[in-house]
Structure formats: C-alpha cells, structure tokens
PDB file of N, CA and C in Angstrom:
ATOM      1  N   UNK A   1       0.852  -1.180   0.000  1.00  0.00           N
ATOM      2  CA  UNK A   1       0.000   0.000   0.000  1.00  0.00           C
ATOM      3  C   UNK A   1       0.895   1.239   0.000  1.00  0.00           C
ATOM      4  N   UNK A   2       0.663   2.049  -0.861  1.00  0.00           N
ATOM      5  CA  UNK A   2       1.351   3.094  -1.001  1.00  0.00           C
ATOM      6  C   UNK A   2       1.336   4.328   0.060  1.00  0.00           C
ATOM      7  N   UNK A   3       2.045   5.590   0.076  1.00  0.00           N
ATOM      8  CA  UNK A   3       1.534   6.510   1.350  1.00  0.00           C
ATOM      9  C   UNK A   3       0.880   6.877   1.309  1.00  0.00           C
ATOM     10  N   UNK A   4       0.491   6.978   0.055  1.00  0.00           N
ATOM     11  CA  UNK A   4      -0.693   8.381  -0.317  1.00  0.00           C
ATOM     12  C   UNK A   4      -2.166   7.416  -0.015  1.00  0.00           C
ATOM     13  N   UNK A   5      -2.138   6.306  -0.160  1.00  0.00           N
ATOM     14  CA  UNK A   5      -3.228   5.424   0.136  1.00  0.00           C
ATOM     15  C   UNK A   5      -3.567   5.119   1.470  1.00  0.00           C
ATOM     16  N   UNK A   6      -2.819   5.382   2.166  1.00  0.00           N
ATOM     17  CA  UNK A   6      -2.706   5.133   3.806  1.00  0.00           C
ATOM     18  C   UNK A   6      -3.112   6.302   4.311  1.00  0.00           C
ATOM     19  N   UNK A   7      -2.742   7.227   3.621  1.00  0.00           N
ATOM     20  CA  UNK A   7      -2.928   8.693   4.047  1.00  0.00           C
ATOM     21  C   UNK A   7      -4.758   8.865   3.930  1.00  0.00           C
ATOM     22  N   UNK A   8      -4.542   8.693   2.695  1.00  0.00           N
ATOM     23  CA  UNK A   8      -6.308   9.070   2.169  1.00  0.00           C
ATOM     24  C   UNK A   8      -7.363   7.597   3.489  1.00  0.00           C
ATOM     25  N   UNK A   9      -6.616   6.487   3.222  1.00  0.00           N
ATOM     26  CA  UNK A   9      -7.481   5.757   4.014  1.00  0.00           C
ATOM     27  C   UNK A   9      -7.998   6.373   5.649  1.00  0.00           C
ATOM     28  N   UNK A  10      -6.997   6.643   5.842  1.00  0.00           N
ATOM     29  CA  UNK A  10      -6.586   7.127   7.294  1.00  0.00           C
ATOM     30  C   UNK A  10      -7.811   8.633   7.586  1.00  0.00           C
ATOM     31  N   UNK A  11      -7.446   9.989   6.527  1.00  0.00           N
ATOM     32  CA  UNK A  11      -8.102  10.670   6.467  1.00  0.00           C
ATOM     33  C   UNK A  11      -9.647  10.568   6.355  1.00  0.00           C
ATOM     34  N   UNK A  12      -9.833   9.647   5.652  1.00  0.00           N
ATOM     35  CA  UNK A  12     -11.827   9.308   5.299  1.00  0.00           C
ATOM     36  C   UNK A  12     -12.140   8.765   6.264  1.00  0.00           C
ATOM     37  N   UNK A  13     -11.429   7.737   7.020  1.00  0.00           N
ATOM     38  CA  UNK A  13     -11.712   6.898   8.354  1.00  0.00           C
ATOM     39  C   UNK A  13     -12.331   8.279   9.214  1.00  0.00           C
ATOM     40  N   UNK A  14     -11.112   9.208   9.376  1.00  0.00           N
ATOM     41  CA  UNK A  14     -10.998  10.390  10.425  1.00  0.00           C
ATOM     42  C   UNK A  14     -12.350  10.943   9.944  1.00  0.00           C
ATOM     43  N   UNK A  15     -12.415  11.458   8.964  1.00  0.00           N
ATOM     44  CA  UNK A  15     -13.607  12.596   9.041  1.00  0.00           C
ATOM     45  C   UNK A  15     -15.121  11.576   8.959  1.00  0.00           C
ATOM     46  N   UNK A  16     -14.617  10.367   8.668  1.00  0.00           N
ATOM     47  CA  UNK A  16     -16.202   9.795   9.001  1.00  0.00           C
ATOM     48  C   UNK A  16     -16.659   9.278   9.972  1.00  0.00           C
ATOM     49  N   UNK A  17     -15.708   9.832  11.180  1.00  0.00           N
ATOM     50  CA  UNK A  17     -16.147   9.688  13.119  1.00  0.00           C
ATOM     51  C   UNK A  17     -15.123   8.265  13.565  1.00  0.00           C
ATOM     52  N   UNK A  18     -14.204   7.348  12.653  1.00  0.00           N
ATOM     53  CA  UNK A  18     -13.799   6.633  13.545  1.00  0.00           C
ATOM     54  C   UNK A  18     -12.598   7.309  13.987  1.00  0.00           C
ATOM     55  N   UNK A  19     -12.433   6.993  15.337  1.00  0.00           N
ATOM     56  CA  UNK A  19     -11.700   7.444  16.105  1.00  0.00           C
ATOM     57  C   UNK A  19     -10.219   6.922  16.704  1.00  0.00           C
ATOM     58  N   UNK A  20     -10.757   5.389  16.204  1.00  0.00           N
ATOM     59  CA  UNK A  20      -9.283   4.439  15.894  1.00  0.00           C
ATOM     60  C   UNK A  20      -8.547   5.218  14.501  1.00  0.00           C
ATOM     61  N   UNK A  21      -8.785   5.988  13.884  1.00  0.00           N
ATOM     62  CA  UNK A  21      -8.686   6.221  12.858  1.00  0.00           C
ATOM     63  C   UNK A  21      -7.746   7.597  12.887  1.00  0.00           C
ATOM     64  N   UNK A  22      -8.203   8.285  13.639  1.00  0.00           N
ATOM     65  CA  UNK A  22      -7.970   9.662  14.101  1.00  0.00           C
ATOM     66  C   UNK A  22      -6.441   9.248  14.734  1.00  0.00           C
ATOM     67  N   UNK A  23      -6.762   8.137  16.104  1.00  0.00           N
ATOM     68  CA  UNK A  23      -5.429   7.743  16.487  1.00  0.00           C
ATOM     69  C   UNK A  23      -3.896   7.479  15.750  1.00  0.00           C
ATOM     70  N   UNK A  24      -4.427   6.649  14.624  1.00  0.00           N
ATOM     71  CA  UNK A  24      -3.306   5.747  13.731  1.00  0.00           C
ATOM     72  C   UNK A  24      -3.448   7.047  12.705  1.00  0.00           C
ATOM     73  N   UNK A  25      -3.678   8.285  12.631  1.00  0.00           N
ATOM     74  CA  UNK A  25      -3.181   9.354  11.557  1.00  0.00           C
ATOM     75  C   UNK A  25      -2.284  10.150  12.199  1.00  0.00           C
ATOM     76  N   UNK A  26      -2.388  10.287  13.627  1.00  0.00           N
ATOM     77  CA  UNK A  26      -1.389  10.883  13.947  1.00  0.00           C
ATOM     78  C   UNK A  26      -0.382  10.713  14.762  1.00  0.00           C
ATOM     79  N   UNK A  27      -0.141   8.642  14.698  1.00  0.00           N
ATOM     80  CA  UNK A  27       0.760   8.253  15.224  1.00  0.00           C
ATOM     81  C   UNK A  27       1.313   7.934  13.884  1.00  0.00           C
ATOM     82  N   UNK A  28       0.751   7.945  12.089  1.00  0.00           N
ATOM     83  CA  UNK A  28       1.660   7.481  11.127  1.00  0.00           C
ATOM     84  C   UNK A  28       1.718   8.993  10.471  1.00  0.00           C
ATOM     85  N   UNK A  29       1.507  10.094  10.856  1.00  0.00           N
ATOM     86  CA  UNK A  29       2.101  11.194  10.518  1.00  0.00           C
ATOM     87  C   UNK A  29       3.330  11.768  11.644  1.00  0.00           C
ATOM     88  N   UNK A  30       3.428  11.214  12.706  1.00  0.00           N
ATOM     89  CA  UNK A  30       4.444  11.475  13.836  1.00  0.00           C
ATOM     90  C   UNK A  30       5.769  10.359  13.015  1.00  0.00           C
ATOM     91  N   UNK A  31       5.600   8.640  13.159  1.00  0.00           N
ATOM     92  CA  UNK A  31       6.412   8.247  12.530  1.00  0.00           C
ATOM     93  C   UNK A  31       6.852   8.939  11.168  1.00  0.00           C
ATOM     94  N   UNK A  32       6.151   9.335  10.430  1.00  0.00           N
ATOM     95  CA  UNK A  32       6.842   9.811   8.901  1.00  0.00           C
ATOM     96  C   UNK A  32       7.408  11.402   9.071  1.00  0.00           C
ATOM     97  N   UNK A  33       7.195  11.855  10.321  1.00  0.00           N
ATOM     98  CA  UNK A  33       8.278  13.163  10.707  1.00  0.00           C
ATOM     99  C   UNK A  33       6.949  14.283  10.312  1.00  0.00           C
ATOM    100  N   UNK A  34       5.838  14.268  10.101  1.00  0.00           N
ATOM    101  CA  UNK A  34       5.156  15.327   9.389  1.00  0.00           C
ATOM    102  C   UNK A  34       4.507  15.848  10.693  1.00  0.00           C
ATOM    103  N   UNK A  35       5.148  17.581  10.804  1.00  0.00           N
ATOM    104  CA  UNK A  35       4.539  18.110  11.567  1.00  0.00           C
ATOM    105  C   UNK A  35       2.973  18.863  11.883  1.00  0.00           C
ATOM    106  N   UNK A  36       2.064  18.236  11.136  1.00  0.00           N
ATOM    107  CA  UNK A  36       0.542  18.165  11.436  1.00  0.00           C
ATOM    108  C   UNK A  36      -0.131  17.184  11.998  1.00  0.00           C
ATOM    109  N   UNK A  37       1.087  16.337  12.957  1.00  0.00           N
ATOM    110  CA  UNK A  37       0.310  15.630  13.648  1.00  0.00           C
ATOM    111  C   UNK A  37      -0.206  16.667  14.757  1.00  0.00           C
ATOM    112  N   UNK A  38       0.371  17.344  15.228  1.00  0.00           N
ATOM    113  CA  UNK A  38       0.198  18.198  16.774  1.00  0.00           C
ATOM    114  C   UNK A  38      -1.082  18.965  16.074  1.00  0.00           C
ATOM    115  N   UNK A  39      -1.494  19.353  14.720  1.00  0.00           N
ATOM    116  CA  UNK A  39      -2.759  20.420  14.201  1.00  0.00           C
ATOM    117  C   UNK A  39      -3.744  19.046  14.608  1.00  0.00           C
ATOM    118  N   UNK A  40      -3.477  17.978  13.763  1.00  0.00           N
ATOM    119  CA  UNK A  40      -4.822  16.850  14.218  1.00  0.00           C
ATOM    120  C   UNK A  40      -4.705  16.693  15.615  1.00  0.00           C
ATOM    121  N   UNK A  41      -3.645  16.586  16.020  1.00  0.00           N
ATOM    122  CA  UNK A  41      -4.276  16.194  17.529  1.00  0.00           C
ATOM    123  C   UNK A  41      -5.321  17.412  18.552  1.00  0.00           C
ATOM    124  N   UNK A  42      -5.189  18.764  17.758  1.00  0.00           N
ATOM    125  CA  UNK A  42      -5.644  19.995  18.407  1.00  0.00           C
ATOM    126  C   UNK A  42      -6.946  20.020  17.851  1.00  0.00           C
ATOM    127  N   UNK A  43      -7.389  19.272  16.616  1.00  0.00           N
ATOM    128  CA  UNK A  43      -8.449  19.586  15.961  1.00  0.00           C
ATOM    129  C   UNK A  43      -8.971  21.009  16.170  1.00  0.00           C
ATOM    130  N   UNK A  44      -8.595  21.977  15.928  1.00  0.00           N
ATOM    131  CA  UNK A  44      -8.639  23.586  15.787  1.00  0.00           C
ATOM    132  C   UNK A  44      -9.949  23.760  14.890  1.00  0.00           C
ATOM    133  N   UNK A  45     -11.108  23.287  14.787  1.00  0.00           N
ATOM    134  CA  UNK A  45     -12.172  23.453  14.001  1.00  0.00           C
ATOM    135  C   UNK A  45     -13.077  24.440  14.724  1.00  0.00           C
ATOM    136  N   UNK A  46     -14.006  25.744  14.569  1.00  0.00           N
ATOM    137  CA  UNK A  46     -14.487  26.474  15.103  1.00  0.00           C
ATOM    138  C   UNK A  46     -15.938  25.370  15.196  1.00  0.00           C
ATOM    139  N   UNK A  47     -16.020  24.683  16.103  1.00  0.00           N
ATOM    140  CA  UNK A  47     -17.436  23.802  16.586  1.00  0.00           C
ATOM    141  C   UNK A  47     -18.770  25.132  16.741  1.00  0.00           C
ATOM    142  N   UNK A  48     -18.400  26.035  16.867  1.00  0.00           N
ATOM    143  CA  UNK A  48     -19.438  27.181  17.988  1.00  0.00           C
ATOM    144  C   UNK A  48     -20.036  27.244  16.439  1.00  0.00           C
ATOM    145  N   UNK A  49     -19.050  27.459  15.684  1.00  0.00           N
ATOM    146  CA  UNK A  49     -19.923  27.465  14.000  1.00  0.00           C
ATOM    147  C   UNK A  49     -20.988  26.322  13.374  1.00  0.00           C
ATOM    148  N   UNK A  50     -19.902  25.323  13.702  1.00  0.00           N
ATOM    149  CA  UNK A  50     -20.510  24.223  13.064  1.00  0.00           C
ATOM    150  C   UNK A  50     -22.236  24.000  13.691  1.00  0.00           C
ATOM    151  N   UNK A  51     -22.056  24.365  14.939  1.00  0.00           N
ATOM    152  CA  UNK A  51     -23.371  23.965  15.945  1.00  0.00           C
ATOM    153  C   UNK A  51     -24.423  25.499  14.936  1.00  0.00           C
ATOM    154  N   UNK A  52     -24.513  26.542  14.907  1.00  0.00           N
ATOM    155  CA  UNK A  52     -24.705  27.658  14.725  1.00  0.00           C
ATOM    156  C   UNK A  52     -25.261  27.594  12.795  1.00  0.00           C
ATOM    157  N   UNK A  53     -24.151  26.599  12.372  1.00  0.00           N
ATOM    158  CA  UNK A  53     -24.826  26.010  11.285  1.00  0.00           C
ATOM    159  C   UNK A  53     -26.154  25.697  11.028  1.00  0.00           C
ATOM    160  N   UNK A  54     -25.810  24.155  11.933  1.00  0.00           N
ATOM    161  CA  UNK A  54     -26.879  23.345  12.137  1.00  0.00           C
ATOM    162  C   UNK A  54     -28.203  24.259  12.656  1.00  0.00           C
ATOM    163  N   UNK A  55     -28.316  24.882  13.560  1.00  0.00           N
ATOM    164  CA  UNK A  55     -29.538  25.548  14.046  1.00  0.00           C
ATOM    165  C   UNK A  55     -30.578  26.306  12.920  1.00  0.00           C
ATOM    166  N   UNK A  56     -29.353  27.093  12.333  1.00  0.00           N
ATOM    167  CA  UNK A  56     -29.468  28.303  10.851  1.00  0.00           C
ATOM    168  C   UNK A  56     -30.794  26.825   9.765  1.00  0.00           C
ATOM    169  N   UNK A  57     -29.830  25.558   9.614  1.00  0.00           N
ATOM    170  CA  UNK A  57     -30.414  24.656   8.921  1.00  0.00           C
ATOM    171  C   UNK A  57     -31.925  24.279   9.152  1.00  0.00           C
ATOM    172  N   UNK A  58     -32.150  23.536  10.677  1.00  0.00           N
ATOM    173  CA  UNK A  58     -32.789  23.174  11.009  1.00  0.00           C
ATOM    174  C   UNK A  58     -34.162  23.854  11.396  1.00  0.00           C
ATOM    175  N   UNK A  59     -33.800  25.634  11.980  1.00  0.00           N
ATOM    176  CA  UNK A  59     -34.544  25.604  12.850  1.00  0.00           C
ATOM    177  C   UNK A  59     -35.248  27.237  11.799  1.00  0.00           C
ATOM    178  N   UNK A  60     -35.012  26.743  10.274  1.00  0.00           N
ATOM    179  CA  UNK A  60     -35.248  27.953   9.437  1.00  0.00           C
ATOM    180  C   UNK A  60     -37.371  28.345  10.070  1.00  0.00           C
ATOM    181  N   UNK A  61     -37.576  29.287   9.991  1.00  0.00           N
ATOM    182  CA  UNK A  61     -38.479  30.336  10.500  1.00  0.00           C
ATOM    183  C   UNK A  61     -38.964  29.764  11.884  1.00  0.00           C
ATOM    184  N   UNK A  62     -37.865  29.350  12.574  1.00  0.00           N
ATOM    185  CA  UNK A  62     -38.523  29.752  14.117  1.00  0.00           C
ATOM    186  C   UNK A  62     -37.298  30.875  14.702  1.00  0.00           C
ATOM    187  N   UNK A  63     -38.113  31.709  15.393  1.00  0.00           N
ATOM    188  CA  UNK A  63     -37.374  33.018  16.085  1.00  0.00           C
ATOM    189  C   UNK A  63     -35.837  32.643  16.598  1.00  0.00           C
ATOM    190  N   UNK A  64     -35.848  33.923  17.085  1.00  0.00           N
ATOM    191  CA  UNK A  64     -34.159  33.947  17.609  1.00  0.00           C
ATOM    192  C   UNK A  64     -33.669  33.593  19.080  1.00  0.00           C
ATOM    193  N   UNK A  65     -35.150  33.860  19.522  1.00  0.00           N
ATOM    194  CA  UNK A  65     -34.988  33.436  21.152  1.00  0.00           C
ATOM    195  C   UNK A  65     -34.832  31.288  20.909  1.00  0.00           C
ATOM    196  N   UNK A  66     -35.796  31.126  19.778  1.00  0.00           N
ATOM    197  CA  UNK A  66     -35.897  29.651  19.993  1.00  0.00           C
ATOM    198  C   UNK A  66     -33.982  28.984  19.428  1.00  0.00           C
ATOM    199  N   UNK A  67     -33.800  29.621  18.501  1.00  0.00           N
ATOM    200  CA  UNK A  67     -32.518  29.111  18.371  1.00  0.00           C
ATOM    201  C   UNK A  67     -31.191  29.157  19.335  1.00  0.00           C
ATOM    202  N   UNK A  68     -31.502  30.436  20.130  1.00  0.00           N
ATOM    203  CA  UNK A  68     -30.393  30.831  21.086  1.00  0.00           C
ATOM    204  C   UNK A  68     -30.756  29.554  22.327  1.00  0.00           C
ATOM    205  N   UNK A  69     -32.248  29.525  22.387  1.00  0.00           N
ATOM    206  CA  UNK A  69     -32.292  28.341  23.900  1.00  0.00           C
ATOM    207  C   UNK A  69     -31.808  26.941  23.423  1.00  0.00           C
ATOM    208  N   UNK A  70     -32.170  26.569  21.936  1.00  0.00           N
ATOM    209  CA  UNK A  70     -31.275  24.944  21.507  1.00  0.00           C
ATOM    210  C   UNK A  70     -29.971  25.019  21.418  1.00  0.00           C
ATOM    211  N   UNK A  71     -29.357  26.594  21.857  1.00  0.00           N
ATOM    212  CA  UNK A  71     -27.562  26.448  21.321  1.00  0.00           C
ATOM    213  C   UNK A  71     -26.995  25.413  22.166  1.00  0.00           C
ATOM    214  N   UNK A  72     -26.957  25.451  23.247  1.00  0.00           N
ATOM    215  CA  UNK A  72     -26.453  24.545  24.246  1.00  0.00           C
ATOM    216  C   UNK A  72     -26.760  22.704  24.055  1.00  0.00           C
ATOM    217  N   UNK A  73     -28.072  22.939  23.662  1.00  0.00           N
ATOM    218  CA  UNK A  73     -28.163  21.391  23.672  1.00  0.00           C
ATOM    219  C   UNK A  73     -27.613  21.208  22.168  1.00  0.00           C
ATOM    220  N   UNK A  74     -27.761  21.349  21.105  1.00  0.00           N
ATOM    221  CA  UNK A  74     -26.731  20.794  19.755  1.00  0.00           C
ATOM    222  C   UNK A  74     -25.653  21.317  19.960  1.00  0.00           C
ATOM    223  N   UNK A  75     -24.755  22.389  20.840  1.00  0.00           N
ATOM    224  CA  UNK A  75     -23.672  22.389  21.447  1.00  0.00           C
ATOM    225  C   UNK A  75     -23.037  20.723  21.894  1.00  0.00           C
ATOM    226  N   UNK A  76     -23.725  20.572  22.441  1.00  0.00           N
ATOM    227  CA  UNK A  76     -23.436  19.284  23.326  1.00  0.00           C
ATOM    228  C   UNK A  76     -24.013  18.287  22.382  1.00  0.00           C
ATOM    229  N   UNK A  77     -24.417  18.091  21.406  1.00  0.00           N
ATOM    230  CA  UNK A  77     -24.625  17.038  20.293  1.00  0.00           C
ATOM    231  C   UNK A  77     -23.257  16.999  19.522  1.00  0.00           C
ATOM    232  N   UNK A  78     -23.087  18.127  19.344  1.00  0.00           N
ATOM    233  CA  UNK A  78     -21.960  18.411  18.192  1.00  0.00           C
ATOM    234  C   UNK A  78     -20.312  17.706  18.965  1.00  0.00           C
ATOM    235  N   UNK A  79     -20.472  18.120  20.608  1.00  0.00           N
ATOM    236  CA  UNK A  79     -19.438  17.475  20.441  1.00  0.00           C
ATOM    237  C   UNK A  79     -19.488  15.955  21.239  1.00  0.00           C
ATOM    238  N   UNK A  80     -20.599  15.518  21.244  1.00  0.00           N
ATOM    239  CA  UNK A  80     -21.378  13.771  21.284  1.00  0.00           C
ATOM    240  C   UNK A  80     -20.100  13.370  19.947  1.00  0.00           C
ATOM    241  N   UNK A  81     -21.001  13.835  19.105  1.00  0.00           N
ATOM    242  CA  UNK A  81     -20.756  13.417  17.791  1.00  0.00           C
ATOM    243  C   UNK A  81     -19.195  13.140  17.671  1.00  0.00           C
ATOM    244  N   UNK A  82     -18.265  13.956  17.777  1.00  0.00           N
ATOM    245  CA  UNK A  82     -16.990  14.717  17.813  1.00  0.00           C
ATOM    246  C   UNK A  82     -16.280  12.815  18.632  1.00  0.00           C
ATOM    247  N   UNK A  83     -16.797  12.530  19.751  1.00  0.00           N
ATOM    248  CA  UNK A  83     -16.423  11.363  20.058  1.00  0.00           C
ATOM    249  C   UNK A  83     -17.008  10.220  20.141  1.00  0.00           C
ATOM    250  N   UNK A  84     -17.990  10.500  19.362  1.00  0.00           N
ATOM    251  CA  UNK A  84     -18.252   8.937  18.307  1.00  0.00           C
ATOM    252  C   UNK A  84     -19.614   8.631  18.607  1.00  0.00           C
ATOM    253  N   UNK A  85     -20.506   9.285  19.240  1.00  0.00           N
ATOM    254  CA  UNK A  85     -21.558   9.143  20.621  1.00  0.00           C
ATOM    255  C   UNK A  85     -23.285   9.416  19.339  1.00  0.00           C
ATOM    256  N   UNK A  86     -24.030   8.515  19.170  1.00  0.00           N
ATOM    257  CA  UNK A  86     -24.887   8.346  18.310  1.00  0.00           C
ATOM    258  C   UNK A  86     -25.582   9.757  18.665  1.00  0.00           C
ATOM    259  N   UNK A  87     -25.886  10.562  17.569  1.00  0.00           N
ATOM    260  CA  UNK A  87     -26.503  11.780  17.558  1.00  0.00           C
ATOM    261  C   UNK A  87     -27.756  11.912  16.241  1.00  0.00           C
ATOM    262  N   UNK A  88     -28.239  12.873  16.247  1.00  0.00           N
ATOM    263  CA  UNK A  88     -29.103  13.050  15.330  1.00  0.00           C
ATOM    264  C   UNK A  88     -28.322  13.056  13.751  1.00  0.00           C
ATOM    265  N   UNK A  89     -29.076  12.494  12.896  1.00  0.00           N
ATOM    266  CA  UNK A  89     -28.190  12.456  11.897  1.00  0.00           C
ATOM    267  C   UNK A  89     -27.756  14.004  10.861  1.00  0.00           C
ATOM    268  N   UNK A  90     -28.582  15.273  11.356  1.00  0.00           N
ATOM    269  CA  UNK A  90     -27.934  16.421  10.865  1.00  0.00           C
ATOM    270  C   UNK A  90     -26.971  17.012  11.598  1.00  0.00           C
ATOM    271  N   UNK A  91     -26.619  16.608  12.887  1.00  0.00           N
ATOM    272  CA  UNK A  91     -25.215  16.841  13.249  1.00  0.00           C
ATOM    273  C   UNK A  91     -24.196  15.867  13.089  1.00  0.00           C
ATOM    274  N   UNK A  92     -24.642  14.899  13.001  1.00  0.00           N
ATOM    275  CA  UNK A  92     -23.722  14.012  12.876  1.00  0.00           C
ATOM    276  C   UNK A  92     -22.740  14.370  11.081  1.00  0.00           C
ATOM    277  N   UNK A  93     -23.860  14.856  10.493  1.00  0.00           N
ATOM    278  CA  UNK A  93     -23.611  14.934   8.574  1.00  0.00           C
ATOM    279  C   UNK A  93     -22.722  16.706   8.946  1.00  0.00           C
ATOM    280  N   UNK A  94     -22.845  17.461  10.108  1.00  0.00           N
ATOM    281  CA  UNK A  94     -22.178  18.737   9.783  1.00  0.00           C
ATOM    282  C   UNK A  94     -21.066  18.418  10.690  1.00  0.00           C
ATOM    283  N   UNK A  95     -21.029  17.366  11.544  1.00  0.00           N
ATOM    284  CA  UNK A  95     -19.333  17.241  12.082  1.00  0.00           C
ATOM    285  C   UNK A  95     -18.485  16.613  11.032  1.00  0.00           C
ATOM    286  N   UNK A  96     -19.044  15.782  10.294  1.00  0.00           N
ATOM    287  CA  UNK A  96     -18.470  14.863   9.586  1.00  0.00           C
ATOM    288  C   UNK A  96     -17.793  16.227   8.161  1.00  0.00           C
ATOM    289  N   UNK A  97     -18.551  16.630   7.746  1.00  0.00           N
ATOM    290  CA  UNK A  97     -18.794  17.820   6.754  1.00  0.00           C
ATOM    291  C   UNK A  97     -17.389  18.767   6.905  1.00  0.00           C
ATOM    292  N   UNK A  98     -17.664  19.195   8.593  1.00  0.00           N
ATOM    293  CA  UNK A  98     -16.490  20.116   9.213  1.00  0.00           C
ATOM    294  C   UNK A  98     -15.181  19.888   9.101  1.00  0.00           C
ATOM    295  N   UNK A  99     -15.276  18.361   9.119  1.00  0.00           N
ATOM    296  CA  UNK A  99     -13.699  17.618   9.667  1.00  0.00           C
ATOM    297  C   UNK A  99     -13.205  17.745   7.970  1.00  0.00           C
ATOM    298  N   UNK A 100     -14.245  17.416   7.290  1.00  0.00           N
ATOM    299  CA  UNK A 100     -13.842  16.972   5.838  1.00  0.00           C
ATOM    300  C   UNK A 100     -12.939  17.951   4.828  1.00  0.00           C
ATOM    301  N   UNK A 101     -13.625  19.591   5.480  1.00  0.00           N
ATOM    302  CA  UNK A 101     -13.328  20.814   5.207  1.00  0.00           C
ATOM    303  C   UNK A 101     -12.223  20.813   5.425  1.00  0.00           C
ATOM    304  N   UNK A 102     -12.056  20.956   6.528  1.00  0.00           N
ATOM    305  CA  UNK A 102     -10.317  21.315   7.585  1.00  0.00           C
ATOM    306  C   UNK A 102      -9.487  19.785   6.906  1.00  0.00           C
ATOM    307  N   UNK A 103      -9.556  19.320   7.046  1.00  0.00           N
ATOM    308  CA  UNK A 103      -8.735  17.670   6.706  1.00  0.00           C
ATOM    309  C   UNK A 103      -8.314  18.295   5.602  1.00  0.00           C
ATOM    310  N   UNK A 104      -9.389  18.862   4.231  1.00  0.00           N
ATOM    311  CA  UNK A 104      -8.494  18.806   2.885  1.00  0.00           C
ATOM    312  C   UNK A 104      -7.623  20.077   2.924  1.00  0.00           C
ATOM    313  N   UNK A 105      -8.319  21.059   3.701  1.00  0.00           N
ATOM    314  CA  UNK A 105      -7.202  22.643   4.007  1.00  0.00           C
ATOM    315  C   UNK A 105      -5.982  22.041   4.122  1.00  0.00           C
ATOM    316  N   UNK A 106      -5.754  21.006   5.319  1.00  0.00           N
ATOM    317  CA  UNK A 106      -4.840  20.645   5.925  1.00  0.00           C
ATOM    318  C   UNK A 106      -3.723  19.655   5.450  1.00  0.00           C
ATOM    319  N   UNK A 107      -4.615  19.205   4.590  1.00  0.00           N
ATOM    320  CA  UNK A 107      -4.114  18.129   3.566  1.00  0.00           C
ATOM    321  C   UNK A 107      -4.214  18.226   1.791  1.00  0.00           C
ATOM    322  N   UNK A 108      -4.094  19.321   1.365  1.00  0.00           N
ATOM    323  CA  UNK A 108      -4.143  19.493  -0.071  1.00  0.00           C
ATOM    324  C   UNK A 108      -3.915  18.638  -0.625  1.00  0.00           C
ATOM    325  N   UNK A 109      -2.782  17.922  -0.267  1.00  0.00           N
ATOM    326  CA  UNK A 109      -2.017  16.845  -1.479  1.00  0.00           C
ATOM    327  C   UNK A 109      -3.294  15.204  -1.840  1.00  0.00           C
ATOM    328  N   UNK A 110      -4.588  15.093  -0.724  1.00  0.00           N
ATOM    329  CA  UNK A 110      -5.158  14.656  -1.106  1.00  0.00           C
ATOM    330  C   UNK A 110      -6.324  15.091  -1.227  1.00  0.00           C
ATOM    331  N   UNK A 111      -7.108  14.252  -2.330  1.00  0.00           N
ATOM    332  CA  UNK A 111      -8.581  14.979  -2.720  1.00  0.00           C
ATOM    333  C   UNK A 111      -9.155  14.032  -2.111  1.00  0.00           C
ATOM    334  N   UNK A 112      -9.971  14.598  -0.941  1.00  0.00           N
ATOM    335  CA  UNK A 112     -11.248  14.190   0.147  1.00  0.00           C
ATOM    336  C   UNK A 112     -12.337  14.469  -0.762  1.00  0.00           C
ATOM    337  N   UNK A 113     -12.657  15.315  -1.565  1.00  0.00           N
ATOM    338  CA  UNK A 113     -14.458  15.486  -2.487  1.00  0.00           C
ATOM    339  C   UNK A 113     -14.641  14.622  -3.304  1.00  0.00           C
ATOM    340  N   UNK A 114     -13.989  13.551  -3.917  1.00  0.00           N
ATOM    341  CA  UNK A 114     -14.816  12.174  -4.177  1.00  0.00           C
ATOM    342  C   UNK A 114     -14.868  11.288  -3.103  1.00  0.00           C
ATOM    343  N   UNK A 115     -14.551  11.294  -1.744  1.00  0.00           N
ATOM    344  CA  UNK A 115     -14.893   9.751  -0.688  1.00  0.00           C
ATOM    345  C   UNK A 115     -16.043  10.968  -0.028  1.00  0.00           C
ATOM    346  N   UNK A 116     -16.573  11.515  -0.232  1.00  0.00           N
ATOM    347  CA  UNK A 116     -18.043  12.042   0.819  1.00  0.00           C
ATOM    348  C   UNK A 116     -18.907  10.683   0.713  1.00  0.00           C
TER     349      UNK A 116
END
C-alpha cells in the first residue's frame, strides 16, 4: 500500500467519526516526521460554528430566542458526535462535513471530495 493510500485511508476513516482512525493518523504522521500531527491532535475546528450552522439549517423560520435556547443542547450534540456518541443524523452529517473541510485545508495533497 502506497503513502498516499494510507494517508487518504486514514483521512476518510478520520472525518467519518472513527476514532481508531484519528489515532493511527497521527501516530503514522508522527512516525513519517510530518509536523501536522500536533494540528490533528488539536483539531482547531471552530465547533461554535458548526453547531450555529446546524440551528441556521434546522430551525429555518422559528425566532431567535428559539434558536439561542437549543444552542447549548446541539452544542453538546456536536461534540457527542466529535467522540463517536450516536446523535441526530444532521449533526452528525455537519461534524463529519467540518472535519472533511479542515482535513483537505490541511491536507491538499489529497482529494477528500470524491470519498463524501
């Protein structure tokens, strides 16, 4: 298996919630010397967005008071989701979405928009 195949395997694993997956990317980007293991291990993704997304999506023509009182609870879905924890399936599709974003920023050299 080549690197670039290990890489991409590794990456689609990651952004599609497994978490064994997440592990072995940035213990075979530490062995191969590449310093974005320490960015994956920080996962630096703005979540407050991703959640803020989802609401914008879901909760189109109900008021502002109703979206501000669900922030907290899909707050706390979003990061369910984040460690593997069965959630509704439109957060589950905007963590997955998020990671997919940042992964290819982070990773140019592979193309993540054909494995969605």
């Amino acid at each position: 298996m080549s690197e670039d195949s290990t890489l991409l395997g590794l990456l689609q694993g990651y952004y599609r919630g497994d978490r064994l997956a997440r592990s072995a990317l940035v213990d075979w980007l530490e062995e191969n010397g590449d310093n974005r293991a320490d960015v994956v291990r920080r996962e630096p993704i703005d979540w407050d967005a991703v959640t803020r997304s989802i609401l914008e999506l879901d909760r189109e023509g109900r008021g502002r008071r109703r979206r501000r009182r669900d922030y907290g609870r899909y707050r706390w879905y979003v990061d369910c989701a984040r460690v593997g924890s069965p959630v509704l399936p439109e957060v589950e599709r905007a963590v997955r979405e998020a990671r997919r974003q940042w992964l290819q920023k982070l990773f140019p050299e592979v193309d993540l928009s054909a494995s969605r």
